[in-house]
C-alpha atoms as a PDB file:
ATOM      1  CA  UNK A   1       0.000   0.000   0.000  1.00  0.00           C
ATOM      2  CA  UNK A   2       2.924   2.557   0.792  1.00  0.00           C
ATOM      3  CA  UNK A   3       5.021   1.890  -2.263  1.00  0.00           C
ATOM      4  CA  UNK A   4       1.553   2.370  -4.410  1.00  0.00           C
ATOM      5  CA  UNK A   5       0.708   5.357  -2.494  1.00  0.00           C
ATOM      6  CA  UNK A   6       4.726   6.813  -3.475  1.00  0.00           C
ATOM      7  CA  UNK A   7       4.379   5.746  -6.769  1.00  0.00           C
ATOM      8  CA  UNK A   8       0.852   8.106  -6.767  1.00  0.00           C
ATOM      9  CA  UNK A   9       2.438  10.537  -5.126  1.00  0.00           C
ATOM     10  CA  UNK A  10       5.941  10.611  -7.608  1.00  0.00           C
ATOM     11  CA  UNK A  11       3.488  10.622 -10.666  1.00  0.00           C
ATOM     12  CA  UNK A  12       1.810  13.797  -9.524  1.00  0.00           C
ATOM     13  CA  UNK A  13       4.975  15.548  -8.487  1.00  0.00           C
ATOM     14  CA  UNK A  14       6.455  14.916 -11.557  1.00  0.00           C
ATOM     15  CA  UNK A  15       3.288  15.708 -13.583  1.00  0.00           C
ATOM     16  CA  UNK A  16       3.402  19.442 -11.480  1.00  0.00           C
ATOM     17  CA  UNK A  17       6.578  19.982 -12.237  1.00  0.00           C
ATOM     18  CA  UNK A  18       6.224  19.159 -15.978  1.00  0.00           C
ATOM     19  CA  UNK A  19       3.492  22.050 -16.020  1.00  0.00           C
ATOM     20  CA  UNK A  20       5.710  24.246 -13.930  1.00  0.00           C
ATOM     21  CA  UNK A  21       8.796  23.465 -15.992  1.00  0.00           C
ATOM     22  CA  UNK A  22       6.813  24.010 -19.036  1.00  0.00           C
ATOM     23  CA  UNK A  23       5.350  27.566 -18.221  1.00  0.00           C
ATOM     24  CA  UNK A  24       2.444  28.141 -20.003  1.00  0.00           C
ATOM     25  CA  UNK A  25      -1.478  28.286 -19.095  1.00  0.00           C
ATOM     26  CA  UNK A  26      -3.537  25.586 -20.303  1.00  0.00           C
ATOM     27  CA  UNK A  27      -6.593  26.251 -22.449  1.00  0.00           C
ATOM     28  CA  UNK A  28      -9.784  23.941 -23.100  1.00  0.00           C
ATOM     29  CA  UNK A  29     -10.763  24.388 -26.892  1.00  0.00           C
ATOM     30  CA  UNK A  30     -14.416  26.066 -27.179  1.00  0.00           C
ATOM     31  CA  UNK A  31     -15.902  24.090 -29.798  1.00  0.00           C
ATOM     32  CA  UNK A  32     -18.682  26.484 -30.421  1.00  0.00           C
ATOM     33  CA  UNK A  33     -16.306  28.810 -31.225  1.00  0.00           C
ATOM     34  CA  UNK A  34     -13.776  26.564 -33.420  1.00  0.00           C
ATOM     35  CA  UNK A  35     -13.830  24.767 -36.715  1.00  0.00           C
ATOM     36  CA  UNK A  36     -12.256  21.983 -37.816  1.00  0.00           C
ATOM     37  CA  UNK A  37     -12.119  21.112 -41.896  1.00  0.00           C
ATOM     38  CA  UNK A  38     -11.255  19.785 -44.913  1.00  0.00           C
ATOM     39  CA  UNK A  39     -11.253  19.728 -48.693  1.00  0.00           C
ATOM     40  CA  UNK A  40     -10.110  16.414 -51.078  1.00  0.00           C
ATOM     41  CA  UNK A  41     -10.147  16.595 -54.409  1.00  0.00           C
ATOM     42  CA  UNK A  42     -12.966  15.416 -56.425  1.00  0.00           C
ATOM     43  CA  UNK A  43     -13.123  13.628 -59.974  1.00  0.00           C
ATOM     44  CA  UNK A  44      -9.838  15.776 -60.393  1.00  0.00           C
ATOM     45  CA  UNK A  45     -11.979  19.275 -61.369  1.00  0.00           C
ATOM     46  CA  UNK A  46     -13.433  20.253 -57.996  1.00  0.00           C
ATOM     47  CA  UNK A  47     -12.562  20.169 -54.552  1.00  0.00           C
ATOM     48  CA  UNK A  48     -15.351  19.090 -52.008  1.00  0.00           C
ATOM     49  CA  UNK A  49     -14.990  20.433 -48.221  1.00  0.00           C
ATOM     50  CA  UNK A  50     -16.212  18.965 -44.999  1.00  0.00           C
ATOM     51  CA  UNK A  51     -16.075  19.483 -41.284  1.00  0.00           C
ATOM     52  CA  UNK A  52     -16.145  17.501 -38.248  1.00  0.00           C
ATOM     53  CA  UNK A  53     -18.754  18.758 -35.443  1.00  0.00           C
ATOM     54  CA  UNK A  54     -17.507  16.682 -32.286  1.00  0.00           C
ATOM     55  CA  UNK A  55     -14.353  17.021 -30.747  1.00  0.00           C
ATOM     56  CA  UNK A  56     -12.625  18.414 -28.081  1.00  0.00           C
ATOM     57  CA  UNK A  57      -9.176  19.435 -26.790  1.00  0.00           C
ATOM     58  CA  UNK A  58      -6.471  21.168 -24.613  1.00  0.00           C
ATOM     59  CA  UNK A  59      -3.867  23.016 -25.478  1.00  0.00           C
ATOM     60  CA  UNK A  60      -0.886  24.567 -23.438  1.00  0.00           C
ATOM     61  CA  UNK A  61       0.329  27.795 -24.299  1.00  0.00           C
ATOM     62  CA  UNK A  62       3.688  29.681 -23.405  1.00  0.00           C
ATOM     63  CA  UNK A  63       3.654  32.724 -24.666  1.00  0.00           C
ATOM     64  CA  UNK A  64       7.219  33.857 -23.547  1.00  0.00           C
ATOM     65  CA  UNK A  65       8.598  30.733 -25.107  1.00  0.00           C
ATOM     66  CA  UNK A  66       6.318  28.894 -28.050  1.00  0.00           C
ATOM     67  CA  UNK A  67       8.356  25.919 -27.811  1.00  0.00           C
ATOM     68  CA  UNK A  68       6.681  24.788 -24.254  1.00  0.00           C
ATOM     69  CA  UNK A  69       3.337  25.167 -26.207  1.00  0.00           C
ATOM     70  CA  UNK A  70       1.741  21.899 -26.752  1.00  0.00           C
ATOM     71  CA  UNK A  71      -1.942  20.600 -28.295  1.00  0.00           C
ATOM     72  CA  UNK A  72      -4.063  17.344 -28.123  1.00  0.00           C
ATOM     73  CA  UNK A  73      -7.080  16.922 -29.844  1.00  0.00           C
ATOM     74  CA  UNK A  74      -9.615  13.847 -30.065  1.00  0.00           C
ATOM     75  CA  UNK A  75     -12.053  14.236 -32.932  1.00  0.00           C
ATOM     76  CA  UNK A  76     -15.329  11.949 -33.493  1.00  0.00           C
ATOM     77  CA  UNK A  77     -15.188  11.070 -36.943  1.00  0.00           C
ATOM     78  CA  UNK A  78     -18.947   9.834 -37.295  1.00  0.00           C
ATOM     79  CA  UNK A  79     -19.807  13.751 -36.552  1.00  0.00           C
ATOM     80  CA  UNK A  80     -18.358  14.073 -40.242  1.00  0.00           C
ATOM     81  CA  UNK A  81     -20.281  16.619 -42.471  1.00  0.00           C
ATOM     82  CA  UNK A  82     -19.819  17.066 -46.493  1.00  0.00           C
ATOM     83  CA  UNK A  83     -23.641  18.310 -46.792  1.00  0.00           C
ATOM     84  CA  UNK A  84     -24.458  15.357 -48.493  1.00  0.00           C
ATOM     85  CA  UNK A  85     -26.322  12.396 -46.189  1.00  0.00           C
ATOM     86  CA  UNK A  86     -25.289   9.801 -49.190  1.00  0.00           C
ATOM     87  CA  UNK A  87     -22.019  10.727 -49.378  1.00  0.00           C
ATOM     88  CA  UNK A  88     -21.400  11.347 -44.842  1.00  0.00           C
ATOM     89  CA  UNK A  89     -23.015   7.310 -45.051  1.00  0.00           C
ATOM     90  CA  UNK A  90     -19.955   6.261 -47.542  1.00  0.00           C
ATOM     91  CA  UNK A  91     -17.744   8.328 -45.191  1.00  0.00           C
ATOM     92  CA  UNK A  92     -18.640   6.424 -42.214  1.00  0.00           C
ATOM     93  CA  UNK A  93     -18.487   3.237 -43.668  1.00  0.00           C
ATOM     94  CA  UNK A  94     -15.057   0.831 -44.107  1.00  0.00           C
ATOM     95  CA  UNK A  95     -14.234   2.062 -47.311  1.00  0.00           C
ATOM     96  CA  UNK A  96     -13.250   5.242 -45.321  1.00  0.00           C
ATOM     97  CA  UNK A  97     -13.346   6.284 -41.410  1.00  0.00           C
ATOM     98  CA  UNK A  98     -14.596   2.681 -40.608  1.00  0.00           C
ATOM     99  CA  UNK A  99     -16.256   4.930 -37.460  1.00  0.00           C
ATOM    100  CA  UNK A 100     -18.052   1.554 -35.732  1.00  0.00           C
ATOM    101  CA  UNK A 101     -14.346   0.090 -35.426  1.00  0.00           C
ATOM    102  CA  UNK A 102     -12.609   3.585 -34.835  1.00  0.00           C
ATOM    103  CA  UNK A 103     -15.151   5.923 -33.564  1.00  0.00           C
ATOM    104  CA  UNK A 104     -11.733   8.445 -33.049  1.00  0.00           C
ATOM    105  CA  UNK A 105      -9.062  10.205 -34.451  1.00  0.00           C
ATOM    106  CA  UNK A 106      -6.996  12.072 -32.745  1.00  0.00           C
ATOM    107  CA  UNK A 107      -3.530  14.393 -32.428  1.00  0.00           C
ATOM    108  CA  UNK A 108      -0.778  15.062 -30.012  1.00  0.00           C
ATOM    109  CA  UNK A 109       2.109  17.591 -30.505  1.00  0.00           C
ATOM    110  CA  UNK A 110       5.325  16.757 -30.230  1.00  0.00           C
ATOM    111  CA  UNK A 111       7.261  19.851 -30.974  1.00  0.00           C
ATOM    112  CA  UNK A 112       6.905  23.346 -31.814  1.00  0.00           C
ATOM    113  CA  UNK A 113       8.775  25.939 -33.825  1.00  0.00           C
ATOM    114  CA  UNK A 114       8.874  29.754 -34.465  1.00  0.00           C
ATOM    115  CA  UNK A 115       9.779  30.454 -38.387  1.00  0.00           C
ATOM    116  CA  UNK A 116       9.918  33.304 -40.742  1.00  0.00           C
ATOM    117  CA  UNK A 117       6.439  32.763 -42.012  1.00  0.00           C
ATOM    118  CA  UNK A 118       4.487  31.995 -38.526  1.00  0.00           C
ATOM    119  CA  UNK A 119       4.837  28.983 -36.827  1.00  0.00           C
ATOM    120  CA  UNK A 120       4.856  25.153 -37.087  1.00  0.00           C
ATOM    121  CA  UNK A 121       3.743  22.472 -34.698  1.00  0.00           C
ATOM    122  CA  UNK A 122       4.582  18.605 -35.293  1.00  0.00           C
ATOM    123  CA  UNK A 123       2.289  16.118 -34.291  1.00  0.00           C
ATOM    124  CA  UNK A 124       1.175  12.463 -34.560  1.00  0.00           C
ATOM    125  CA  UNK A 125      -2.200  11.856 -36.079  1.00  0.00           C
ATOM    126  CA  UNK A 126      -3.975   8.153 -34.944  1.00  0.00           C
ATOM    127  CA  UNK A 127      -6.328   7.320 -37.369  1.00  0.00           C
ATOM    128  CA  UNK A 128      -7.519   4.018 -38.529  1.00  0.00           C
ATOM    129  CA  UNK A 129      -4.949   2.304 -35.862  1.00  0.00           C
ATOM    130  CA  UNK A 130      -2.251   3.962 -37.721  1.00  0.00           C
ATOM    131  CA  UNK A 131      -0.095   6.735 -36.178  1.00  0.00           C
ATOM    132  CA  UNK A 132       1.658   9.442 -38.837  1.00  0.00           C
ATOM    133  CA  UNK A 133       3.755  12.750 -38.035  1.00  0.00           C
ATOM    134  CA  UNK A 134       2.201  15.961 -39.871  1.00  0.00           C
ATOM    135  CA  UNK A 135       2.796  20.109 -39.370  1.00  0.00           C
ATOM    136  CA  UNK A 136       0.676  22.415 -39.051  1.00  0.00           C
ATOM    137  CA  UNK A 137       1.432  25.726 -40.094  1.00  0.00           C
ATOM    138  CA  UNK A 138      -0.321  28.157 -37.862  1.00  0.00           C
ATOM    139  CA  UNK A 139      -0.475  31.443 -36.868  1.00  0.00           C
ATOM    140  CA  UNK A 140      -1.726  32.809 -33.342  1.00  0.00           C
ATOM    141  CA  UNK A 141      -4.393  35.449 -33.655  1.00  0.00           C
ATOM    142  CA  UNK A 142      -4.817  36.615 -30.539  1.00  0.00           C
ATOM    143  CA  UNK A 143      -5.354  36.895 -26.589  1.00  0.00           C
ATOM    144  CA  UNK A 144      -8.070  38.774 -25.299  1.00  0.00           C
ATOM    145  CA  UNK A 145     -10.440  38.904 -22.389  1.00  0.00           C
ATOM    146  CA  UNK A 146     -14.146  37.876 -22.649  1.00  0.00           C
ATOM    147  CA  UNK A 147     -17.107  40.139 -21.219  1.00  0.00           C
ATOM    148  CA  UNK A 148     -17.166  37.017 -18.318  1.00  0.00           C
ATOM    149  CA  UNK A 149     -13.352  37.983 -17.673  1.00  0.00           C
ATOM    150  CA  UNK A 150     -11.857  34.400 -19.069  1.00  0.00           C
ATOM    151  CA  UNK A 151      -8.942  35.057 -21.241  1.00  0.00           C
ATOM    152  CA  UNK A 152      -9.235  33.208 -24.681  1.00  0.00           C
ATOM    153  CA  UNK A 153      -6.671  33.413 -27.377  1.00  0.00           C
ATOM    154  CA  UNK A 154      -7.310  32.232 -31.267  1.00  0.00           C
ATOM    155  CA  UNK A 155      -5.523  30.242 -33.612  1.00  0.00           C
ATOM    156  CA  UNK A 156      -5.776  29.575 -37.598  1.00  0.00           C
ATOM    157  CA  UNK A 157      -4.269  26.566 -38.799  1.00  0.00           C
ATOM    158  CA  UNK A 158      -3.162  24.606 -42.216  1.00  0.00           C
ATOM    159  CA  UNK A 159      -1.648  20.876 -42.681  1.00  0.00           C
ATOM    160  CA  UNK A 160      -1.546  18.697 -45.399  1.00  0.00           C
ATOM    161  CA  UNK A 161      -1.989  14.455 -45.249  1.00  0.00           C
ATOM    162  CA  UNK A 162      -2.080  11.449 -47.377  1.00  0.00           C
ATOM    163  CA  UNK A 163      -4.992   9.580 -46.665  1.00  0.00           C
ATOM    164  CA  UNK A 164      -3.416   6.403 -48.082  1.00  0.00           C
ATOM    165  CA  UNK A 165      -0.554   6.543 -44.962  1.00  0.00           C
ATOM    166  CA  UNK A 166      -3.857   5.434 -42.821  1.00  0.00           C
ATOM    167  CA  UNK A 167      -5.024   2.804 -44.727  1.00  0.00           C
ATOM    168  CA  UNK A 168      -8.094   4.214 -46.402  1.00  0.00           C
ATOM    169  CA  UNK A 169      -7.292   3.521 -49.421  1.00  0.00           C
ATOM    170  CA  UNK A 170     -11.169   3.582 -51.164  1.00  0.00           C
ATOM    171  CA  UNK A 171     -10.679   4.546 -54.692  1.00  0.00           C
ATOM    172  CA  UNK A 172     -12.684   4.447 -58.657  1.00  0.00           C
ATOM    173  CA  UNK A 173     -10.852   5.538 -61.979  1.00  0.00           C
ATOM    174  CA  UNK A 174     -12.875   7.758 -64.493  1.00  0.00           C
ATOM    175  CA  UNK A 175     -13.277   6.638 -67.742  1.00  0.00           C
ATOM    176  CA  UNK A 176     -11.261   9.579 -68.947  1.00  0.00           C
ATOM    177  CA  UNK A 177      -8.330   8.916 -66.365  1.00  0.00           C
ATOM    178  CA  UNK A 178      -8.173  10.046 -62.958  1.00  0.00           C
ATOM    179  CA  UNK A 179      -8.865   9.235 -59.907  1.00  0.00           C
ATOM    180  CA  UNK A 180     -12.788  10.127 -58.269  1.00  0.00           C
ATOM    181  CA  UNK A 181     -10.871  10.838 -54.410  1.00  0.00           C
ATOM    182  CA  UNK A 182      -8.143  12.505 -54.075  1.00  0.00           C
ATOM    183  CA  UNK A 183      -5.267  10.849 -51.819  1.00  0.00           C
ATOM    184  CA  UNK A 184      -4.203  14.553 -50.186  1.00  0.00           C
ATOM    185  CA  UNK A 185      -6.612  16.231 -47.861  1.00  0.00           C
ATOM    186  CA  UNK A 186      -5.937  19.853 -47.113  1.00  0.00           C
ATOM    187  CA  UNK A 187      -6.940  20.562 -43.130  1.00  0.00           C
ATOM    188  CA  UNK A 188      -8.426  23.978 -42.255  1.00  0.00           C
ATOM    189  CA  UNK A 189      -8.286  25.023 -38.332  1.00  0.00           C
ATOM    190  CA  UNK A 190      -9.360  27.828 -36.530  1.00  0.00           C
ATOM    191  CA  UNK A 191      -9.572  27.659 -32.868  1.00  0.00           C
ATOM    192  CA  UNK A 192     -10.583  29.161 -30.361  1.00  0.00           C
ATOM    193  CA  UNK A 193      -9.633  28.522 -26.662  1.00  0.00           C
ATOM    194  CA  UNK A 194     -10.412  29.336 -23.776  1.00  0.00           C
ATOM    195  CA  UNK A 195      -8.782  29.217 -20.200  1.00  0.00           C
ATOM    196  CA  UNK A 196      -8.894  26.261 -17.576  1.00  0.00           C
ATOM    197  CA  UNK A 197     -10.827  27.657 -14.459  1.00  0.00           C
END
């Protein structure tokens, strides 16, 4: 019972000293107040966009040092939304997010870097049982207080992926050539967070 109770009691030291060694407040992502989309290429002459309506996350932000920043993110893929019911069905289904055997996706940063443009965070995407580094280039819009006096700050976000690194994989050829799916889907964030109480 005592070595259980150090081993409790070592865990949550270290984890407060992680936080304090890290430096920055943590933030709970308002989903109202956030978006998270994409756009894939369609029979090779159109690009079709979607979102995702469930999901939540935290993110840690140092704002004297952007380094100690850090982001995870679980998204509910069966909240997926092209504005087509036909096509959201074929979504949801194994050809694609499989959402009965993987009912999440989610990401974790592992590093992030000031550069001339903005910024860029690297993180591993699980999706599908299959775990992938991307970036995401973002830039940080803001820090401001809210007529309830919580601070929130704002970010806008773009990343690129290969759906086929996941396995999904789902694919017709056109008559004239081409493929009906594209393989890269473009990610659109913009986030908005707001303190931990």
């Amino acid at each position: 019972m005592r070595v259980l109770r150090n081993i409790v009691l070592g865990a949550f030291t270290l984890f407060l000293a992680t936080n304090y060694a890290l430096g920055g407040d943590k933030y709970v992502i308002d989903q109202a107040h956030s978006y998270v989309g994409f756009s894939v290429r369609h029979m090779v002459i159109a690009n079709v966009k979607g979102s995702f309506a469930d999901f939540e996350g935290t993110i840690v932000y140092d704002e004297k040092n952007i380094a100690n920043s850090s982001v995870n993110v679980t998204i509910k893929t069966a909240s997926i939304n092209t504005n087509d019911e036909d096509r959201d069905k074929h979504l949801v289904s194994q050809d694609f997010f499989n959402v009965e055997k993987f009912p999440e996706m989610t990401f974790r940063s592992t590093k992030v870097e000031k550069t001339d443009d903005g910024y860029v965070m690297y993180g591993i995407v699980s999706l599908l049982g299959v775990e992938k580094e991307i970036e995401v280039q973002f830039e940080m819009l803001g820090k401001t207080t809210d007529p309830w006096g919580k601070t929130r700050i704002g970010f806008e976000g773009q990343a690129k992926l290969d759906r086929k690194d996941f396995g999904m994989v789902w694919n017709k050829t056109m008559d004239a050539g081409g493929l009906v799916v594209g393989n890269e889907v473009k990610i659109d964030l913009q986030v908005e967070a707001i303190i931990e109480s």
